[in-house]
Protein backbone atom coordinates (compact mmCIF):
# COMPACT_ATOMS: atom_id res chain seq x y z
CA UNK A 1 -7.66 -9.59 14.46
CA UNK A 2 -8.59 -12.28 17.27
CA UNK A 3 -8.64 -15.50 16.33
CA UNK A 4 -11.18 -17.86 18.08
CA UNK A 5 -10.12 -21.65 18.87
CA UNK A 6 -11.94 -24.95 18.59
CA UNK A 7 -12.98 -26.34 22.10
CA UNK A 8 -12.31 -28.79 23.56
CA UNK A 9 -8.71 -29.49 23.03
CA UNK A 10 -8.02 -33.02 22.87
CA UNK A 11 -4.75 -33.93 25.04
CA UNK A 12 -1.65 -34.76 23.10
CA UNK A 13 -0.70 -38.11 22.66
CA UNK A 14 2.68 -37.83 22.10
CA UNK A 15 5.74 -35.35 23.73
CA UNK A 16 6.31 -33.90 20.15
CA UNK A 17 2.15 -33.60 19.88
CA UNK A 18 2.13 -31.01 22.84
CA UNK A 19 4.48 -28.67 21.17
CA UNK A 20 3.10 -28.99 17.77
CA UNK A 21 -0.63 -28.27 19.20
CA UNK A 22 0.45 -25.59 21.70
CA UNK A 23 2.58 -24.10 18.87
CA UNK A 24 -0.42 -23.88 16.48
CA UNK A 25 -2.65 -22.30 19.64
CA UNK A 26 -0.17 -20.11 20.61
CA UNK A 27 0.40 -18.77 16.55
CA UNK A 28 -3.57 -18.73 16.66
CA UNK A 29 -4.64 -16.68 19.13
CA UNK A 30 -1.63 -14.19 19.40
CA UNK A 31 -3.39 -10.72 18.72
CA UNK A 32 -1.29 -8.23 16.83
CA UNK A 33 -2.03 -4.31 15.54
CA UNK A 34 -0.60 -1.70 13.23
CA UNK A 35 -0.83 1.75 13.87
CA UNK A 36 -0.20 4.16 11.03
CA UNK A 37 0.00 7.95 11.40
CA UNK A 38 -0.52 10.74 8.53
CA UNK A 39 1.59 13.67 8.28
CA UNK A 40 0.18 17.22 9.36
CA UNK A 41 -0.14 19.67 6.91
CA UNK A 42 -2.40 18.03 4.18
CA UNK A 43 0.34 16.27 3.07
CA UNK A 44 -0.04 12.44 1.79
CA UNK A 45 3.28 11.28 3.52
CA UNK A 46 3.15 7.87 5.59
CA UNK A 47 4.99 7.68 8.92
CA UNK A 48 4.84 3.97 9.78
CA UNK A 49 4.05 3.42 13.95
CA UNK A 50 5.54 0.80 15.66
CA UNK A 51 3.75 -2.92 15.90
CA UNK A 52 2.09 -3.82 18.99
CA UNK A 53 2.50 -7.19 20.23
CA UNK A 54 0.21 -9.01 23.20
CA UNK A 55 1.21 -12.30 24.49
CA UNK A 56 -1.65 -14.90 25.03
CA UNK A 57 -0.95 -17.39 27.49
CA UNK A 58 -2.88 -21.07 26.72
CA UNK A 59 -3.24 -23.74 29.03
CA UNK A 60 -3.69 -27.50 27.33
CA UNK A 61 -3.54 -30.51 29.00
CA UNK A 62 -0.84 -32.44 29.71
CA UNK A 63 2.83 -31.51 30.34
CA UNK A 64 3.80 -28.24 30.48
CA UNK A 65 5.65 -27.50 26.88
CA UNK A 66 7.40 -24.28 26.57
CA UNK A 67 6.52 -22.42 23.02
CA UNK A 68 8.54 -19.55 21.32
CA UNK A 69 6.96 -18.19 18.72
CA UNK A 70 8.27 -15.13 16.09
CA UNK A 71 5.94 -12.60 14.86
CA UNK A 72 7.07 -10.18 12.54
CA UNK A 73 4.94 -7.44 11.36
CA UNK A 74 5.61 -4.82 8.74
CA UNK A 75 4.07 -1.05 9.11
CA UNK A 76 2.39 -0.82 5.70
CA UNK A 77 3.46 2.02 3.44
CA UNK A 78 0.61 2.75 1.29
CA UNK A 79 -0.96 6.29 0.85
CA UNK A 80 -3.46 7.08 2.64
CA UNK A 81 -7.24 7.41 0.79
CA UNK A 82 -7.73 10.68 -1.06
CA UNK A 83 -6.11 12.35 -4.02
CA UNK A 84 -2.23 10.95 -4.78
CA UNK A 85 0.81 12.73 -5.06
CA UNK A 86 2.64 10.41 -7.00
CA UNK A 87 1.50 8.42 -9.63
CA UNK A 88 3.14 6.43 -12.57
CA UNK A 89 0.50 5.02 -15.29
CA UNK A 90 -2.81 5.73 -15.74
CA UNK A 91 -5.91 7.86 -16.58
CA UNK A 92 -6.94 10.13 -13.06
CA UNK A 93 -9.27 12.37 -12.08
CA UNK A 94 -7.52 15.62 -11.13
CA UNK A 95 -9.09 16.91 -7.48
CA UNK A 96 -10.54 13.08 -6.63
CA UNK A 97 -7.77 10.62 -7.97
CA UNK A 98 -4.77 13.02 -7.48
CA UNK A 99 -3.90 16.75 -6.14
CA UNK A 100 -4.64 19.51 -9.41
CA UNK A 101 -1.59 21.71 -10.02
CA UNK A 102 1.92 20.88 -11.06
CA UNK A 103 2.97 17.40 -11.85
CA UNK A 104 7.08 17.06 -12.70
CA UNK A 105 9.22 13.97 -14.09
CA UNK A 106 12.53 13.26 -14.20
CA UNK A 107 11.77 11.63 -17.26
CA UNK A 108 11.82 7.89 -18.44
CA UNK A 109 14.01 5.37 -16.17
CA UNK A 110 15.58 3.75 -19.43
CA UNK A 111 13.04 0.19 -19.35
CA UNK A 112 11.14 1.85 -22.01
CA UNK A 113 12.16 0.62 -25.27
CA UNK A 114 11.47 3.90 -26.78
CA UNK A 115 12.98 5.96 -23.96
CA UNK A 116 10.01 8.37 -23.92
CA UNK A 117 7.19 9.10 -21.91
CA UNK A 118 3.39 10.25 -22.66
CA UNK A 119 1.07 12.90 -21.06
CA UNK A 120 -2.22 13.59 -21.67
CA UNK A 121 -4.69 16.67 -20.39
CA UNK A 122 -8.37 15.71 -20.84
CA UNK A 123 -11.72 17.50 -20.57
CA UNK A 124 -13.28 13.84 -19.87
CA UNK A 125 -12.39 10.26 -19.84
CA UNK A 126 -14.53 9.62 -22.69
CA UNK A 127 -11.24 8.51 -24.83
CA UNK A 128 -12.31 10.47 -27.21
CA UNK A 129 -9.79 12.75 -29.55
CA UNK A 130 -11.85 15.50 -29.28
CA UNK A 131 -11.73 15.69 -24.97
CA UNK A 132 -8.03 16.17 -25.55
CA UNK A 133 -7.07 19.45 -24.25
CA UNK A 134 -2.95 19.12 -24.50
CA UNK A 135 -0.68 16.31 -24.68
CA UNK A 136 3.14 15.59 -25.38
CA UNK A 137 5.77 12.84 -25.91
CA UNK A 138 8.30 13.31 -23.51
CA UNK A 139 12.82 12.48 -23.84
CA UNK A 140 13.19 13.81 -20.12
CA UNK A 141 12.15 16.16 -17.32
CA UNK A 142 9.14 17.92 -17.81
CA UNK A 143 6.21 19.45 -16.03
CA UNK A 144 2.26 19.73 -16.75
CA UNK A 145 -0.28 21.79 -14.40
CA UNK A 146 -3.57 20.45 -14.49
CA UNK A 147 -7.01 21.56 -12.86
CA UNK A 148 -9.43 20.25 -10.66
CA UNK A 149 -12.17 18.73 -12.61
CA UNK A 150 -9.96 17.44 -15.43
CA UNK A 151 -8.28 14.16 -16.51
CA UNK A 152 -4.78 13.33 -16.70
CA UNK A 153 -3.19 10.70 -18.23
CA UNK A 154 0.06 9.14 -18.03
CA UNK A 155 2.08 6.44 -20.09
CA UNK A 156 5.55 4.82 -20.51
CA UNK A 157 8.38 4.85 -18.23
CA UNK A 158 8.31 7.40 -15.94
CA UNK A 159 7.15 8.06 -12.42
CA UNK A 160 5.37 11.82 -11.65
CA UNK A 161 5.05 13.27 -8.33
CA UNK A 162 3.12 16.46 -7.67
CA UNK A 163 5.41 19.39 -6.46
């Protein structure tokens, strides 16, 4: 992201003035990028790259100020596009939203106030009774397989990851 600056730049009035306006130049035009590489394999996992940094040097009139400025940047940790591998609530579509096959739970993580956990296999998301091809309440670990093509849906308290 580059950041362009208004021109001219008056000259600072003041000692304090010069800092403050090479500060905010500095801040503005520093140019920063994220690099994030996928796993091999097929695999969804996030291995976060290190941030790269470029220094800017600005010359404004006046006295020469000098400026230190922190930049912190955080590799983000979201999964990449295509189909999830973990999900926790939610209607998907098996093959587009997440990977078909077997989805496991440890079971609920104890905020639910009923302590239980809902699956649902659908032929559609219609929301219809009749598109329901299986479902269950659920006390603790469990496992569903569901195909490609299919929905899925998930409610309560617990988190499912595709194994």
């Amino acid at each position: 992201m580059v950041y362009q600056l208004p021109l001219p730049v008056p000259p600072p009035t003041k000692k304090h003035t010069a800092v403050k306006v090479v500060g905010g130049i500095v801040a503005g035009v520093v140019v920063f990028g994220v690099g994030v590489a996928a796993g091999s394999g097929g695999s969804n996992s996030v291995t976060p790259a290190a941030a790269t940094v470029k220094t800017v040097t600005v010359t404004v009139p006046g006295p020469t100020r000098t400026v230190i400025e922190t930049l912190t940047v955080q590799p983000t940790t979201t999964q990449p596009p295509g189909p999830k591998t973990q999900v926790v609530n939610g209607t998907f579509h098996v093959g587009e939203d997440i990977v078909a096959d077997r989805w496991k739970t440890d079971g609920p993580s104890g905020a639910s106030a009923l302590g239980m956990c809902y699956w649902e296999r659908e032929k559609n998301d219609s929301g219809d009774f009749s598109a329901i091809i299986a479902n269950d309440n659920i006390k603790g670990p469990a496992s569903i397989t569901v195909n490609a093509g299919e929905f899925v849906k998930f409610d309560g308290d617990c988190s499912w990851s595709h194994s």
